[in-house]
C-alpha atoms as a PDB file:
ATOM      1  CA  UNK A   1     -28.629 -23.571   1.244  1.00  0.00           C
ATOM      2  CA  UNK A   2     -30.830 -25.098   3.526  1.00  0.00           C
ATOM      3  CA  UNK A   3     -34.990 -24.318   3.813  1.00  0.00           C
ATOM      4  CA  UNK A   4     -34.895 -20.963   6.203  1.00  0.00           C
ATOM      5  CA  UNK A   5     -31.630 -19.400   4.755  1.00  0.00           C
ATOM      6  CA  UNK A   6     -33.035 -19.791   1.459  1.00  0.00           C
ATOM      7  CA  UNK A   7     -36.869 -18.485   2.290  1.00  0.00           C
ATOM      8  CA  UNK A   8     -35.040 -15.343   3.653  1.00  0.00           C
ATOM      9  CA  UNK A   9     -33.023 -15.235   0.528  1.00  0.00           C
ATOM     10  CA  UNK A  10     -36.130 -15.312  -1.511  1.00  0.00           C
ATOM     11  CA  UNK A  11     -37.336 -12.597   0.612  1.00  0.00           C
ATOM     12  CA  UNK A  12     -34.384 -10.179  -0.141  1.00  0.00           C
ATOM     13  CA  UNK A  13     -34.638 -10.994  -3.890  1.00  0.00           C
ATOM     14  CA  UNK A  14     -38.016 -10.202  -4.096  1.00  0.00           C
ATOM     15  CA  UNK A  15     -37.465  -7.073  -1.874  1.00  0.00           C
ATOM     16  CA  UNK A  16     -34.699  -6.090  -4.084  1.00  0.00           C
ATOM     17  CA  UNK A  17     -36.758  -6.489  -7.223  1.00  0.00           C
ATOM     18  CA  UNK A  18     -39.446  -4.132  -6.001  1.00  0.00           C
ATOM     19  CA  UNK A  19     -37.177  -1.419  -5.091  1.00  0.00           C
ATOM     20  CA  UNK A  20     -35.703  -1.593  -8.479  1.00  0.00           C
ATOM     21  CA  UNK A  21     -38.916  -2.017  -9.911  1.00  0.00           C
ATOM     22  CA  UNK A  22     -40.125   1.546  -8.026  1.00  0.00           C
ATOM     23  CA  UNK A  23     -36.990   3.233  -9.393  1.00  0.00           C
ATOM     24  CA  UNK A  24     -37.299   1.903 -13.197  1.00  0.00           C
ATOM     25  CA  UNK A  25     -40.599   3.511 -13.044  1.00  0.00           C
ATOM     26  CA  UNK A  26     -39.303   6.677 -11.692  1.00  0.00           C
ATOM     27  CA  UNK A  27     -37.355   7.460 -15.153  1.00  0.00           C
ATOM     28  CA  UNK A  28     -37.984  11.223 -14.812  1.00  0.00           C
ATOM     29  CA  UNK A  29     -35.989  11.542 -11.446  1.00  0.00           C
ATOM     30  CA  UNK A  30     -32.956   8.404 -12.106  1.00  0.00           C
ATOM     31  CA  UNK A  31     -32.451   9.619 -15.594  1.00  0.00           C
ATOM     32  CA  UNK A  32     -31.360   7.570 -18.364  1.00  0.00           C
ATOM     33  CA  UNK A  33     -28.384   6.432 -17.407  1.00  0.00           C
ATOM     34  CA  UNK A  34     -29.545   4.861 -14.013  1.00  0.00           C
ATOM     35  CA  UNK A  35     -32.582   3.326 -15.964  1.00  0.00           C
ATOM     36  CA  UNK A  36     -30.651   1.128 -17.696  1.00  0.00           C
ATOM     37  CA  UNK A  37     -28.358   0.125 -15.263  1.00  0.00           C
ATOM     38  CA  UNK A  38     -31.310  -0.570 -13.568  1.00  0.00           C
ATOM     39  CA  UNK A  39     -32.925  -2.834 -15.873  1.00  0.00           C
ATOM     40  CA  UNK A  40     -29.349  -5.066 -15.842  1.00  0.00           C
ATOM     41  CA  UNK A  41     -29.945  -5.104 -12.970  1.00  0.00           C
ATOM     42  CA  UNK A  42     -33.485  -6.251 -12.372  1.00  0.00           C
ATOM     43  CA  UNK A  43     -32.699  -8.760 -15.442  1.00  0.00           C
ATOM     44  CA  UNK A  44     -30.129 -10.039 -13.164  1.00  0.00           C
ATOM     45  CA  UNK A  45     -32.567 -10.475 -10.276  1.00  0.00           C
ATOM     46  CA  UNK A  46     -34.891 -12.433 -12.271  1.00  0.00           C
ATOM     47  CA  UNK A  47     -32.704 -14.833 -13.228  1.00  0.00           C
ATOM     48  CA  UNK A  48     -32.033 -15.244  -9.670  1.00  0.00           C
ATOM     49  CA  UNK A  49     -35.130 -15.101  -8.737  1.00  0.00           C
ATOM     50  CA  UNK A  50     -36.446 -17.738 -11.381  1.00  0.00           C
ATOM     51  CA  UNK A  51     -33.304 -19.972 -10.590  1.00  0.00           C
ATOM     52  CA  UNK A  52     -34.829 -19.908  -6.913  1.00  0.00           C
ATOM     53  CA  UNK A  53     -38.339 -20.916  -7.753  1.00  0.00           C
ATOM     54  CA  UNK A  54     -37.560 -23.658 -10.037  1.00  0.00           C
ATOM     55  CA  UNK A  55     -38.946 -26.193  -8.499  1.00  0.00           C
ATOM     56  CA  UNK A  56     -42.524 -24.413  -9.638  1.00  0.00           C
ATOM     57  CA  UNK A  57     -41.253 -24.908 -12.956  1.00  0.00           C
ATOM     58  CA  UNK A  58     -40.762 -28.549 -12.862  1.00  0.00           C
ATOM     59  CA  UNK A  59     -44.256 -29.163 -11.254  1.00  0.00           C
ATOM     60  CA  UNK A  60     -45.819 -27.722 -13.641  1.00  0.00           C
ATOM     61  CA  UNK A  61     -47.122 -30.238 -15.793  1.00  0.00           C
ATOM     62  CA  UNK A  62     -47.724 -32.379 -12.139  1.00  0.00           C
ATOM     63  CA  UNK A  63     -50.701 -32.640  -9.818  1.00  0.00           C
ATOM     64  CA  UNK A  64     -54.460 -30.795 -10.335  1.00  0.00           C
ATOM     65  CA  UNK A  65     -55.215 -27.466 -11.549  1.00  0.00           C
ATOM     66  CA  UNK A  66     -57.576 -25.701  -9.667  1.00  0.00           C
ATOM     67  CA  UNK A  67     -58.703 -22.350 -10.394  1.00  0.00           C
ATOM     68  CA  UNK A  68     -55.470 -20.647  -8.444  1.00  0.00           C
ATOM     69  CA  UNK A  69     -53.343 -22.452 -10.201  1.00  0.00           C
ATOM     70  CA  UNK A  70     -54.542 -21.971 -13.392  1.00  0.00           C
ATOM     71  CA  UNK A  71     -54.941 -17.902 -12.691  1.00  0.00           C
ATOM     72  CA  UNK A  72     -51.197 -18.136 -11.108  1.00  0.00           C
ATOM     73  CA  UNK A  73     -49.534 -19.938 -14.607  1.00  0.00           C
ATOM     74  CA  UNK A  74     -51.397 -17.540 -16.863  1.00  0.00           C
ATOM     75  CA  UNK A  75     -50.620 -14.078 -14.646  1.00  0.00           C
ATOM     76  CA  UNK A  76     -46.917 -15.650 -14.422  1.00  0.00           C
ATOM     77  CA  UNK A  77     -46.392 -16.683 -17.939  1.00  0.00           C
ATOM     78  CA  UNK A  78     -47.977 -13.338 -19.438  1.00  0.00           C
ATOM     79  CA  UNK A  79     -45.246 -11.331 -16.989  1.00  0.00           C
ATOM     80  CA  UNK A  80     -42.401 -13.264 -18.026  1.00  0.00           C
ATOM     81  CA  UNK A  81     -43.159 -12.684 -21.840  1.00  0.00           C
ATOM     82  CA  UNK A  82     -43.627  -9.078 -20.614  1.00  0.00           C
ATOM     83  CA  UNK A  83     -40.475  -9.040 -18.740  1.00  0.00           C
ATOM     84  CA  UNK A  84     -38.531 -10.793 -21.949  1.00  0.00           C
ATOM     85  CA  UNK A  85     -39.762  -8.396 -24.584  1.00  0.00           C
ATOM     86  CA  UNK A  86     -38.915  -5.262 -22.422  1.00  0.00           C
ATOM     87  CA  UNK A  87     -35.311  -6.407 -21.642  1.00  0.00           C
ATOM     88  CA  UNK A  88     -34.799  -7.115 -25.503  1.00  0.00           C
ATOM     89  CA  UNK A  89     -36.358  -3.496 -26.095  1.00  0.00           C
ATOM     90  CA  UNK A  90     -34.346  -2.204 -23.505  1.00  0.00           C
ATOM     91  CA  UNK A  91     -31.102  -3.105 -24.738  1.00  0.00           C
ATOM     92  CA  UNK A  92     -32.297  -2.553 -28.706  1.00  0.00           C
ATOM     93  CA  UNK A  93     -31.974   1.283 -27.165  1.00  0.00           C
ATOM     94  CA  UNK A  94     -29.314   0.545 -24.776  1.00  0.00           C
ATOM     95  CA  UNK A  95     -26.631   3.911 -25.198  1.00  0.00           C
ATOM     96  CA  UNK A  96     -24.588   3.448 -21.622  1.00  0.00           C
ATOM     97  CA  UNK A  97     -25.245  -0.124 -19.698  1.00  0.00           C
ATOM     98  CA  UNK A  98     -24.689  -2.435 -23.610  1.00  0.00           C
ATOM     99  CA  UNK A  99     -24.183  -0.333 -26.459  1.00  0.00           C
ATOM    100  CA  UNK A 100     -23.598  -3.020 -28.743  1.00  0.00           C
ATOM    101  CA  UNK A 101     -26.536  -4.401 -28.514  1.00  0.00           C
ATOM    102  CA  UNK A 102     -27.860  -0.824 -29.937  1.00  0.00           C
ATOM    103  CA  UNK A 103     -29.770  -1.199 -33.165  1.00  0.00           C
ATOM    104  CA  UNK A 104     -30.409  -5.083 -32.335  1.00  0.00           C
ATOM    105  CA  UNK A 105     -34.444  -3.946 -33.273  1.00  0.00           C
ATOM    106  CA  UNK A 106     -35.635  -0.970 -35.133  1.00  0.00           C
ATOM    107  CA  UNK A 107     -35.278   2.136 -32.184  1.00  0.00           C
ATOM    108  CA  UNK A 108     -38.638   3.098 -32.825  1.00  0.00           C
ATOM    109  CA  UNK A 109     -40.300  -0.086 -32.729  1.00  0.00           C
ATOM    110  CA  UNK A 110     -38.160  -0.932 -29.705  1.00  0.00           C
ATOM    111  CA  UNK A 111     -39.080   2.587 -28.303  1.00  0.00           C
ATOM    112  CA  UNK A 112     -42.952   2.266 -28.229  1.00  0.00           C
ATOM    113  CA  UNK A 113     -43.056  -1.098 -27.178  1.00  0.00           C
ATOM    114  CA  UNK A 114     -40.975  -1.200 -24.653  1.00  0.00           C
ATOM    115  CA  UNK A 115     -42.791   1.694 -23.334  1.00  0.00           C
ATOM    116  CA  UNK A 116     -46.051  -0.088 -23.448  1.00  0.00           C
ATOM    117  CA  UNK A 117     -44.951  -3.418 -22.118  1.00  0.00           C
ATOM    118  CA  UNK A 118     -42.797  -1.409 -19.326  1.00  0.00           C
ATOM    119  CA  UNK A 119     -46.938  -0.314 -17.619  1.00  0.00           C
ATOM    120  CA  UNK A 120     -47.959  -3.864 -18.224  1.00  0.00           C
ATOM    121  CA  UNK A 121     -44.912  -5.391 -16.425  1.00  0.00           C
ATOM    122  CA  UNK A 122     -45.508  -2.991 -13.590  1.00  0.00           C
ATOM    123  CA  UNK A 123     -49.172  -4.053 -13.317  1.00  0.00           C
ATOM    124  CA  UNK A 124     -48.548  -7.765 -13.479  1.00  0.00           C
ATOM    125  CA  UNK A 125     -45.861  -7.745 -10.947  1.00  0.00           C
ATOM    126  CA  UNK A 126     -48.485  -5.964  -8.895  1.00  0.00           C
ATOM    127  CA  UNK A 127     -50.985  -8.663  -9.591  1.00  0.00           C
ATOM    128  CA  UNK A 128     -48.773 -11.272  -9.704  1.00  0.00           C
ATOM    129  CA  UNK A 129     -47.117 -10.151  -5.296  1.00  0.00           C
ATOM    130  CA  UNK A 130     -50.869  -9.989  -4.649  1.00  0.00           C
ATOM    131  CA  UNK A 131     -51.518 -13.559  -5.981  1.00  0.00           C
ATOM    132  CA  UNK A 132     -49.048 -14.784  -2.476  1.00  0.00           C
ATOM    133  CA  UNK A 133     -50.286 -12.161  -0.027  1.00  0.00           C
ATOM    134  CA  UNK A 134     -53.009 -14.620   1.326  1.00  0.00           C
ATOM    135  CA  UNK A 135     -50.687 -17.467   1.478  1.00  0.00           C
ATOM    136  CA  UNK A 136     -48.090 -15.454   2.806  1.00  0.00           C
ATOM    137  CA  UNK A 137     -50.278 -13.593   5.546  1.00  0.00           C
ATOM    138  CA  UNK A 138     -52.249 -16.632   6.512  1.00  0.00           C
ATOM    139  CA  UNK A 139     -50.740 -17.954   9.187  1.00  0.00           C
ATOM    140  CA  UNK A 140     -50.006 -14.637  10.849  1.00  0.00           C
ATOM    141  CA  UNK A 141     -52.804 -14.743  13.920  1.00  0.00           C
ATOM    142  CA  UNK A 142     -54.235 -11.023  13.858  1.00  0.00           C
ATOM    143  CA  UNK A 143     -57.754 -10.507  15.495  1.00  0.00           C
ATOM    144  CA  UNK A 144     -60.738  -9.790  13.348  1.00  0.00           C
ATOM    145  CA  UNK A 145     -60.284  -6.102  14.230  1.00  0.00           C
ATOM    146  CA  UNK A 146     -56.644  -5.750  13.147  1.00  0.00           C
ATOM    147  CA  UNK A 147     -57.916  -7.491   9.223  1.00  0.00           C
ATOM    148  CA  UNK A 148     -60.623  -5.324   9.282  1.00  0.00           C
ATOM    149  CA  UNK A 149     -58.628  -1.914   9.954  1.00  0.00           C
ATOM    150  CA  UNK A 150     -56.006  -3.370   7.540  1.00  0.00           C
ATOM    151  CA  UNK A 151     -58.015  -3.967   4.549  1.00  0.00           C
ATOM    152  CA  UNK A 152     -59.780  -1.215   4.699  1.00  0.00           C
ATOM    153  CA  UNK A 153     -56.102   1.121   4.483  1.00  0.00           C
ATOM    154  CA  UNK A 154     -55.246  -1.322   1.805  1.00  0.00           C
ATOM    155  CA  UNK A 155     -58.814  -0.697  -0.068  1.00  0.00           C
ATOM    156  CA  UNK A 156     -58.097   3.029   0.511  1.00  0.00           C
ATOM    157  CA  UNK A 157     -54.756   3.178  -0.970  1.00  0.00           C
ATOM    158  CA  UNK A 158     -55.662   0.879  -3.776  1.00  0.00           C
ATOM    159  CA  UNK A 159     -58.603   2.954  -4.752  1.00  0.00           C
ATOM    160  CA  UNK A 160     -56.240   5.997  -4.851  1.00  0.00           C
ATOM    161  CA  UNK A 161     -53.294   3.895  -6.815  1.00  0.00           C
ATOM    162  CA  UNK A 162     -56.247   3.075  -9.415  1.00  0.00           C
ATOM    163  CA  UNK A 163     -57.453   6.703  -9.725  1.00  0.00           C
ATOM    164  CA  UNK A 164     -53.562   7.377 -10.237  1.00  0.00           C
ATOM    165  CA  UNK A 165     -52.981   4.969 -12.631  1.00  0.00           C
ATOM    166  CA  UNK A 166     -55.795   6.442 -14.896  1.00  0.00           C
ATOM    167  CA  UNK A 167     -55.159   9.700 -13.690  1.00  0.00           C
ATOM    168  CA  UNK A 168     -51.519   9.669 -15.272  1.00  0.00           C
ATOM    169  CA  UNK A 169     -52.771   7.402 -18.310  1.00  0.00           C
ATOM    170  CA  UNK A 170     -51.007   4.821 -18.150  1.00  0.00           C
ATOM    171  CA  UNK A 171     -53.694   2.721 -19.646  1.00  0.00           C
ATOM    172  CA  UNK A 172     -53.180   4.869 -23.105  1.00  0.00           C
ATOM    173  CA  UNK A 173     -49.549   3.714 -22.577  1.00  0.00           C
ATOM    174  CA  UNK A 174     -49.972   0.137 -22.160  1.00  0.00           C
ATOM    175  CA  UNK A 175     -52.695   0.245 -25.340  1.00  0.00           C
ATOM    176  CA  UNK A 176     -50.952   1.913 -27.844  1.00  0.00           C
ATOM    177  CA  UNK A 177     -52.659   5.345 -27.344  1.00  0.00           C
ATOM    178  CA  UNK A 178     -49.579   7.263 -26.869  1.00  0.00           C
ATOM    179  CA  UNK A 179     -46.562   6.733 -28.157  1.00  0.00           C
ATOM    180  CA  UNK A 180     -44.025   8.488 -26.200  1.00  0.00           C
ATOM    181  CA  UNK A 181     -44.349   9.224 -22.090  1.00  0.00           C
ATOM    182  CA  UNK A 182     -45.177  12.413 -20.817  1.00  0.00           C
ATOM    183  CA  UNK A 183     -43.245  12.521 -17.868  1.00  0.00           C
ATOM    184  CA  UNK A 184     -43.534  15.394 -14.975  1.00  0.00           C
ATOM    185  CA  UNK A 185     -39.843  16.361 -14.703  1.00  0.00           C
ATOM    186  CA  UNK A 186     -40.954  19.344 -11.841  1.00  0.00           C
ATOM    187  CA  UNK A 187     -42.525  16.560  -9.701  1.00  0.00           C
ATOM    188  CA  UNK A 188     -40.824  15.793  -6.496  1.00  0.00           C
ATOM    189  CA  UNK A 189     -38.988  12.874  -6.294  1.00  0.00           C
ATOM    190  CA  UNK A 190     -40.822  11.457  -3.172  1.00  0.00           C
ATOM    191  CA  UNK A 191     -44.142  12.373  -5.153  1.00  0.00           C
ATOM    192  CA  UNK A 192     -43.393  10.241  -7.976  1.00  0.00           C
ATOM    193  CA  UNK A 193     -42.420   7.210  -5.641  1.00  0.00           C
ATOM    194  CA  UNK A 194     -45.089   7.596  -3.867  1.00  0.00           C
ATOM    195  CA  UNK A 195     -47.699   7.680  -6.851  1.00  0.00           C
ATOM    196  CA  UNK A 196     -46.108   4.263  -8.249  1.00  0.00           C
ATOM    197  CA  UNK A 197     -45.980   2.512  -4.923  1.00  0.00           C
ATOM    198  CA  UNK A 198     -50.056   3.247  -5.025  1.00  0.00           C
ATOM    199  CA  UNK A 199     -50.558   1.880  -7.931  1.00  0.00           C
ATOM    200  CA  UNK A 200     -48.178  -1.031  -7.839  1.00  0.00           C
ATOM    201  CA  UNK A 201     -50.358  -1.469  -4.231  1.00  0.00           C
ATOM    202  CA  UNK A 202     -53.743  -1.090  -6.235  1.00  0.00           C
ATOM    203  CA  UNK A 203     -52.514  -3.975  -8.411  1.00  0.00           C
ATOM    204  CA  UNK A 204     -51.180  -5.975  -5.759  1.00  0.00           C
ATOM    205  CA  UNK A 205     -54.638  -5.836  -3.859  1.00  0.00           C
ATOM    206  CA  UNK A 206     -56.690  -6.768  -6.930  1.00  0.00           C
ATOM    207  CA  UNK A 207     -54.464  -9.919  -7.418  1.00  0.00           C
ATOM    208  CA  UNK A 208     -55.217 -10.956  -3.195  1.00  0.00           C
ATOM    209  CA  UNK A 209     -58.698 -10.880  -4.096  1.00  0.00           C
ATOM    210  CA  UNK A 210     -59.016 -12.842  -6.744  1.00  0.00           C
ATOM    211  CA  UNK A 211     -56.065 -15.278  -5.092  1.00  0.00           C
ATOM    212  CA  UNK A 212     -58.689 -15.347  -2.291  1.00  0.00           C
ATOM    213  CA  UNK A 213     -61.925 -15.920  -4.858  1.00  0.00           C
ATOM    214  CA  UNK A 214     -60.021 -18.792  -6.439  1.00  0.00           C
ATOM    215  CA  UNK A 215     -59.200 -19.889  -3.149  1.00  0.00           C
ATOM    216  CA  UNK A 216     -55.008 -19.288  -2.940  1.00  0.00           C
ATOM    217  CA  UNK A 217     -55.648 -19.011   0.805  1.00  0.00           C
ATOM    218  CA  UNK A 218     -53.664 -22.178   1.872  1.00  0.00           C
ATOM    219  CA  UNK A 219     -51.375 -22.155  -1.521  1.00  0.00           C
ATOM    220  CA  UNK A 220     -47.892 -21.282  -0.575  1.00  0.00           C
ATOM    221  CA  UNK A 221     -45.749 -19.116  -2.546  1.00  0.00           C
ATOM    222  CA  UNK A 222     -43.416 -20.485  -4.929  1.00  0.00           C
END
């Protein structure tokens, strides 16, 4: 696959992955059934996607660690443990996309933590897009204006995706505080899209800052 076809694949992987991403997070309007499906299917994409990008992989232990760096291996190691622990959860409760792996943990140890380590996966894929948002955007040549309007709608929606996120207490999820989700079931479907897109946007525009204060400017994206 040569360098363009395979950027472009990238792309659609990635796009893919937050789509599915949105909808796993939407449980209360895909309904069981489509949630796991759905997490096959972003397990799927993962692979893919960490089949694609391993050539970060083998250059890891090469070259000089600057602050980006290091803040890019720690957010990316932290999601895939994250990411590994949910899956196994997942299919511990798994009644329609593997029921033979049912049972594989205790259900209600599998229940409550892959409830909490569902929020933190959803914030660290945030952080973890926003870490390549610099790199990706820098060599697009917008006036000083056009950034200027721009980050202040980005600021705006990420302050209201952070008032969200505490709002619908997630953090009591992610922590242990609660161990079962109390989902909205009357919301509208465009509602609760909407609501997670803010806060995966919040998350994604804290991790471009602090790409930018360790200076991931120039980095490009693996």
């Amino acid at each position: 696959m040569g360098g363009t076809k395979q950027r472009n694949f990238k792309w659609i992987v990635d796009l893919c992955m937050t789509l599915v991403l949105l909808c796993l997070m939407a449980y209360q309007v895909c309904g069981e059934v489509l949630h796991e499906w759905g997490g096959m299917l972003m397990t799927l994409l993962l692979i893919v996607h960490h089949i694609l990008n391993r050539r970060w992989y083998a250059g890891l232990f090469k070259g000089r660690y600057n602050a980006y760096r290091v803040l890019t291996v720690v957010v990316n190691t932290l999601l895939l443990g994250a990411i590994t622990l949910t899956a196994l959860c997942g299919m511990s409760m798994s009644a329609h996309a593997v029921p033979f792996l049912y049972g594989m943990l205790p259900v209600s140890f599998a229940r409550q933590l892959h409830l909490a380590l569902s929020y933190w996966c959803f914030v660290l894929m945030g952080f973890h897009l926003g870490l390549h948002i610099p790199a990706m955007t820098a060599g697009l040549k917008w006036s000083g204006r056009v950034k200027t309007v721009l980050a202040l709608l980005c600021g705006l929606v990420a302050g209201v995706g952070l008032w969200l996120f505490v709002k619908n207490g997630l953090p009591d999820y992610m922590f242990f505080r609660t161990p079962f989700a109390f989902l909205d079931y009357d919301k509208a479907a465009v509602l609760v899209f909407a609501e997670n897109l803010e806060i995966l946007v919040a998350f994604a525009f804290l991790g471009a800052l602090a790409a930018k204060l360790a200076g991931g400017r120039k980095k490009r994206r693996p």
